[in-house]
Protein backbone atom coordinates (compact mmCIF):
# COMPACT_ATOMS: atom_id res chain seq x y z
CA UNK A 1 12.93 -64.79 -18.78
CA UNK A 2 11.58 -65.97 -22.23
CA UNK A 3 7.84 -66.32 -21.62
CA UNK A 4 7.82 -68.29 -25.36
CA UNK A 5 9.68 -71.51 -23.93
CA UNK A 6 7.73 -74.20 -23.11
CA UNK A 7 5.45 -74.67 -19.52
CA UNK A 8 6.12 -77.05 -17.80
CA UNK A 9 3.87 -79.40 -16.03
CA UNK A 10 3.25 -80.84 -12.74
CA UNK A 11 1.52 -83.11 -10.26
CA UNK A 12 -0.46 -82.52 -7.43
CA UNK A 13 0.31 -82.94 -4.03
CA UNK A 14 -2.04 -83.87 -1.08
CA UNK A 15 -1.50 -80.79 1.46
CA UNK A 16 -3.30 -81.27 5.17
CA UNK A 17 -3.45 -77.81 7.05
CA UNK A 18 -2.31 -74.54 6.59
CA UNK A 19 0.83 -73.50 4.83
CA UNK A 20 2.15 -69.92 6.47
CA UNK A 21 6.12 -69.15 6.02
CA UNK A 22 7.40 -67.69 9.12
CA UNK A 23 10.03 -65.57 9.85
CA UNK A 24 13.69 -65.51 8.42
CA UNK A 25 15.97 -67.83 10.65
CA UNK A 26 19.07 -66.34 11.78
CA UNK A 27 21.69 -65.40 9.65
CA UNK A 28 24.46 -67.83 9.07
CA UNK A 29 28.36 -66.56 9.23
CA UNK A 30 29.16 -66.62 5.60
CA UNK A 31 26.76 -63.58 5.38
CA UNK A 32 27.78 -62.15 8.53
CA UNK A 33 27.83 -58.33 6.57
CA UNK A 34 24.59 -58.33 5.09
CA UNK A 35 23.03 -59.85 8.35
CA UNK A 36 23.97 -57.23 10.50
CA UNK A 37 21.55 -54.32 8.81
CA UNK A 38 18.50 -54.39 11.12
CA UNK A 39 15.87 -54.35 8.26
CA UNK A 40 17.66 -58.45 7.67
CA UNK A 41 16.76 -59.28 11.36
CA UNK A 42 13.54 -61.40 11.84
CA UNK A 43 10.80 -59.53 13.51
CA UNK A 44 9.43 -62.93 15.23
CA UNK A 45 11.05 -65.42 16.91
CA UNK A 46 13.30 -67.54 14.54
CA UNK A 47 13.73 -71.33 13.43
CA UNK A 48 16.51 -72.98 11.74
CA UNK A 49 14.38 -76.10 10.27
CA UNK A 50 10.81 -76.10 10.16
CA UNK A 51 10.03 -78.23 13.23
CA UNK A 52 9.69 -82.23 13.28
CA UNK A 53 6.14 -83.58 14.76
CA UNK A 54 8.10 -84.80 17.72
CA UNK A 55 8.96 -80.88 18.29
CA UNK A 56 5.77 -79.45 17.40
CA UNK A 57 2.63 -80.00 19.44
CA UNK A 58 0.19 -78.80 16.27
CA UNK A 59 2.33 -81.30 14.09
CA UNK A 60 2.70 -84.45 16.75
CA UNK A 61 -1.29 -84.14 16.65
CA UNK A 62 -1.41 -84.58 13.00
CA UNK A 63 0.56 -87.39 12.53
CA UNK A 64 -1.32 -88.35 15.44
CA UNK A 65 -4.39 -88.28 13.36
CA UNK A 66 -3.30 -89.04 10.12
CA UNK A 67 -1.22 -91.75 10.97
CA UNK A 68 2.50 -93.03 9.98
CA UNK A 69 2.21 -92.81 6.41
CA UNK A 70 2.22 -89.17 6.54
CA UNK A 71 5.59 -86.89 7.60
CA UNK A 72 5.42 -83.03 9.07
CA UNK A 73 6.67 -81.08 7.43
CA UNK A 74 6.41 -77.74 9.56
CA UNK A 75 4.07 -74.65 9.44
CA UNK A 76 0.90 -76.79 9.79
CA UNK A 77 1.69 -79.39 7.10
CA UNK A 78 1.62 -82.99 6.67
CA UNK A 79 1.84 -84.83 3.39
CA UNK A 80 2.30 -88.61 2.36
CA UNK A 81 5.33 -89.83 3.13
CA UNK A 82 5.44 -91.37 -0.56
CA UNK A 83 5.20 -88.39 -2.49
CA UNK A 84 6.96 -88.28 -4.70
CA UNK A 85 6.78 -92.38 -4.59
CA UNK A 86 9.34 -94.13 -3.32
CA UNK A 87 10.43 -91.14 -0.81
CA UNK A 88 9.61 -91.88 2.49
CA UNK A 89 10.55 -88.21 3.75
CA UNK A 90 9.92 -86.17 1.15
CA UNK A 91 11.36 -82.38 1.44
CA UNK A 92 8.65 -79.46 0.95
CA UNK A 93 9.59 -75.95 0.05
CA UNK A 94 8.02 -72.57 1.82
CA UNK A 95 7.45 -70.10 0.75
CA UNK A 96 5.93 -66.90 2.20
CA UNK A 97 6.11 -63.33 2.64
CA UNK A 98 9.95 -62.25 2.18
CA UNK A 99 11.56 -65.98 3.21
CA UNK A 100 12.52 -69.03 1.36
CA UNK A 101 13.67 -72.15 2.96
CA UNK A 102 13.43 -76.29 2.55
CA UNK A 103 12.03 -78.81 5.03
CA UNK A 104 14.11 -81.99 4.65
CA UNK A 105 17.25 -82.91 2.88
CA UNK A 106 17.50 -83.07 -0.90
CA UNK A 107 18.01 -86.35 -2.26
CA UNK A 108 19.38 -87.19 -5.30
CA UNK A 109 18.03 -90.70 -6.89
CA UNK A 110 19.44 -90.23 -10.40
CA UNK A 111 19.22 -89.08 -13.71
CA UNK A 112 15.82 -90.03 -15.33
CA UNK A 113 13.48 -89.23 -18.50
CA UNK A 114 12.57 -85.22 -18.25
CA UNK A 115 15.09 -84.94 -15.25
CA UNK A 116 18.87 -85.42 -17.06
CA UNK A 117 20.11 -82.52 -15.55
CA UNK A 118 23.61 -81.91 -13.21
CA UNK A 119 22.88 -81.45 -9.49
CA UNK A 120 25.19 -79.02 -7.64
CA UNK A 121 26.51 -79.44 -4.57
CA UNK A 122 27.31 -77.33 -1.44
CA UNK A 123 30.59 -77.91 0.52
CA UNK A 124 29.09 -80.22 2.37
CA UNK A 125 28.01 -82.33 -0.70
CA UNK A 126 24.49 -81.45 -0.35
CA UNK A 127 21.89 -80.58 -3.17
CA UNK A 128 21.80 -77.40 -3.89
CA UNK A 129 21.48 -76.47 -6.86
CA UNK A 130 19.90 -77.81 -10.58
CA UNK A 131 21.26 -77.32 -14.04
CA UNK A 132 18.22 -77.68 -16.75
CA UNK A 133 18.60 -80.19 -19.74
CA UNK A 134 16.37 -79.87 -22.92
CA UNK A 135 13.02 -81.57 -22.43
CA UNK A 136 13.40 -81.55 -18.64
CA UNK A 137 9.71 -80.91 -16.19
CA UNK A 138 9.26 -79.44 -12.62
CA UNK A 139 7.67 -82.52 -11.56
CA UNK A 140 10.16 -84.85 -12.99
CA UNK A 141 12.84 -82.86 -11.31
CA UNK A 142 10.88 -83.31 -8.11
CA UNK A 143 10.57 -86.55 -8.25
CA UNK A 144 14.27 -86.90 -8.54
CA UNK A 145 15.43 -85.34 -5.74
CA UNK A 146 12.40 -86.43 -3.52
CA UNK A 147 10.35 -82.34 -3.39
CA UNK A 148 7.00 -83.14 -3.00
CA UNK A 149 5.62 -79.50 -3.92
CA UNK A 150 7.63 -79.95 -7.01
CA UNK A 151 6.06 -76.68 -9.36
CA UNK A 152 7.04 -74.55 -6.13
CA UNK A 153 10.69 -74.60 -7.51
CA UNK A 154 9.75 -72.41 -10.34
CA UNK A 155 8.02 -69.70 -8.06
CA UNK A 156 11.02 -69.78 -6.04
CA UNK A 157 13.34 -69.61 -8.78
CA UNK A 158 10.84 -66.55 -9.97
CA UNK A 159 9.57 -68.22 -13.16
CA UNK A 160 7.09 -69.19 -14.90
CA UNK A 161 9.32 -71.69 -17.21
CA UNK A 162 12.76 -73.69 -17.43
CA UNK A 163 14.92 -73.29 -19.65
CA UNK A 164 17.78 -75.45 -20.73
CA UNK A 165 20.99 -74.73 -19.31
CA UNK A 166 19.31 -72.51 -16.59
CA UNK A 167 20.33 -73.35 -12.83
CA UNK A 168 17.94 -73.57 -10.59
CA UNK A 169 17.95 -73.59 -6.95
CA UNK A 170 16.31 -76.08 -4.87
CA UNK A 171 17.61 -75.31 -1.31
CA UNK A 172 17.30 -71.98 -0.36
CA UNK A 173 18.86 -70.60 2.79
CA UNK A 174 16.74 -69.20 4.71
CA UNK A 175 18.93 -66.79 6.53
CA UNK A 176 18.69 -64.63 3.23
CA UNK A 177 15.26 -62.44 2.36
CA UNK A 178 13.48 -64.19 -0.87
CA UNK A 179 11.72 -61.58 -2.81
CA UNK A 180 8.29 -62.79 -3.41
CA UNK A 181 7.61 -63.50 -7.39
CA UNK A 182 4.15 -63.09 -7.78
CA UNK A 183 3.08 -60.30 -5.84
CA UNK A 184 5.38 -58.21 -2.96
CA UNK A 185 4.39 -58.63 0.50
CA UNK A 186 1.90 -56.89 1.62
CA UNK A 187 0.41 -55.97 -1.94
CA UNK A 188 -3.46 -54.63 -1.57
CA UNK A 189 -6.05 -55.53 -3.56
CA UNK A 190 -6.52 -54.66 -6.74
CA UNK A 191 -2.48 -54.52 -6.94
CA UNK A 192 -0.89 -54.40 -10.60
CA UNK A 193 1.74 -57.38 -10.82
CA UNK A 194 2.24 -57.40 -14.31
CA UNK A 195 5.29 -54.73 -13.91
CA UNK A 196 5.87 -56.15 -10.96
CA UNK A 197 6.83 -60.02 -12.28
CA UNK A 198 8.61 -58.43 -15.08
CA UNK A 199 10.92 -56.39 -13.23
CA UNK A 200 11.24 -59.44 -10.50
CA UNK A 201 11.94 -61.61 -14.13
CA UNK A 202 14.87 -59.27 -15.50
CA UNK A 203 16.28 -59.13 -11.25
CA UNK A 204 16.45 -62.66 -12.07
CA UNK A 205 18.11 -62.92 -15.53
CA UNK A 206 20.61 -60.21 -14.43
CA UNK A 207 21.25 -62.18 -11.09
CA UNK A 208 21.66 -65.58 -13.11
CA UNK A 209 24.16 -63.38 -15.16
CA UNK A 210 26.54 -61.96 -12.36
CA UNK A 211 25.35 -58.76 -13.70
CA UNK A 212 25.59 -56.47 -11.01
CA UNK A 213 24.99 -53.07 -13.03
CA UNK A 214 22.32 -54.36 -14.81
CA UNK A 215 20.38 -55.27 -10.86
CA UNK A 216 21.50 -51.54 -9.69
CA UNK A 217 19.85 -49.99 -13.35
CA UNK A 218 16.52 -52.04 -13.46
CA UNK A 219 16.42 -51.93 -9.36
CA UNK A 220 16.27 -48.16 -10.04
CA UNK A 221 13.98 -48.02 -12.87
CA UNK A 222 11.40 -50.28 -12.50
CA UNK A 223 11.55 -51.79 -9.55
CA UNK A 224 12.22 -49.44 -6.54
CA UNK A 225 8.51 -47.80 -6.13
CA UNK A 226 6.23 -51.03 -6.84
CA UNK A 227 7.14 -51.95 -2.99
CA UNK A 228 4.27 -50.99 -0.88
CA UNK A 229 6.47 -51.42 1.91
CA UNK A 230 9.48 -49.01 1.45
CA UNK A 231 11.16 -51.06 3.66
CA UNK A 232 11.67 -53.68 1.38
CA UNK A 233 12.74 -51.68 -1.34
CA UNK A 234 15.51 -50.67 1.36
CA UNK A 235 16.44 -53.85 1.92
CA UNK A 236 17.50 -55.16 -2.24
CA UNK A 237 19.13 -51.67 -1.96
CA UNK A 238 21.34 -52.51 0.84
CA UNK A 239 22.02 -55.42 -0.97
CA UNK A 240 22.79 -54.07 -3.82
CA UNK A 241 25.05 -51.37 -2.50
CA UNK A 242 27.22 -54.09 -0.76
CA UNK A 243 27.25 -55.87 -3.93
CA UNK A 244 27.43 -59.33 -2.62
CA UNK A 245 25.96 -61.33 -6.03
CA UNK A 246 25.52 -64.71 -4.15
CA UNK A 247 23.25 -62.92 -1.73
CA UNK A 248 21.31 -61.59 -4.25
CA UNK A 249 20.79 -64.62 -6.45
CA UNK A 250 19.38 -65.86 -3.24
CA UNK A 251 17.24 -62.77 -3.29
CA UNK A 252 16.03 -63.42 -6.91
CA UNK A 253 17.24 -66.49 -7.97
């Protein structure tokens, strides 16, 4: 990634309780292969969708106390239901540990001032994915398609920028490991993440790029032994030995 581009900004967003990821949810066909390796199988009992508050007793309490003008959004967190405005159920992003996934549907509300971008859609005509335009912002963009934890699409899209022309993706599946951006799960104290980021950044570029040589070379040299669970090092490996490049821009967006 080119660290010289510009930063984007962003806008806070009232969080009430705890935000903790959970495991992966079960694997869905279309990666049927990569699914079956036991290290990809969730080591706690799985959900699809984060749950609503009519399905979760810690999140029916919340509301509860809060009142109707906030929405759950799952793993212990409420926010306004206008944020951004004018969204009445806003979708929230979590992250945590080796999973990605989105709370909510994506909705697209149009084209504005620092969000002129192309929206891609699954088969199923649902937001996917984002292309950058020049002079475009995270919080912009969130406000667009309704994300109320709008600077959480860079850290899942492991940057710490946008760039124009770069596609970024704001519904993750969550049946496919995320690799953490920041630090790797279960880091200790005191952990360098300088080589880590830039190893995750270049995972990223060459992912972006179809380049599946390029993942395999800096997988090998750089990035294999800062894991301080060799398990997960295991895991991009089997990934990258099956070669699947739509799993693994999942993986590293």
């Amino acid at each position: 990634m080119n660290l010289a581009a510009k930063i984007t900004t962003g806008v806070a967003v009232l969080v009430v309780g705890g935000l903790v990821a959970l495991a992966v949810p079960t694997v869905s066909a279309a990666y049927a292969e990569v699914s079956s390796w036991a290290i990809f199988q969730p080591t706690e009992e799985p959900t699809v969708e984060p749950p609503s508050d009519e399905d979760d007793p810690i999140g029916q309490k919340m509301i509860e106390e809060l009142g109707d003008g906030y929405v759950y959004v799952g793993n212990g967190t409420a926010i306004p239901k206008d944020s951004p405005a004018g969204c009445k159920n806003p979708a929230w992003i979590h992250l945590g540990g080796m999973s990605a996934s989105l709370s909510g549907d994506l909705v697209d509300r149009g084209a504005r001032d620092l969000a002129a971008g192309t929206a891609g859609l699954d088969n199923d005509g649902r937001v996917l994915t984002y292309t950058v335009e020049p002079g475009d912002a995270l919080y912009a963009i969130g406000d667009r398609f309704c994300i109320a934890n709008a600077l959480t699409i860079a850290t899942l899209n492991h940057t710490r920028t946008i760039q124009p022309g770069e596609v970024l993706l704001l519904h993750p599946d969550g049946s496919i490991p995320w690799i953490p951006y920041f630090n790797p799960a279960g880091a200790p104290a005191g952990y360098q993440q300088i080589p880590y980021q830039l190893a995750i950044e270049a995972m990223s570029s060459a992912a972006q790029a179809g380049d599946l040589q390029a993942m395999r070379a800096i997988f090998t040299d750089r990035l294999s032994g800062l894991f301080p669970n060799p398990a997960h090092a295991d895991l991009i490996k089997q990934a990258l030995d099956v070669g699947d490049i739509e799993v693994l821009r999942q993986m590293f967006v």
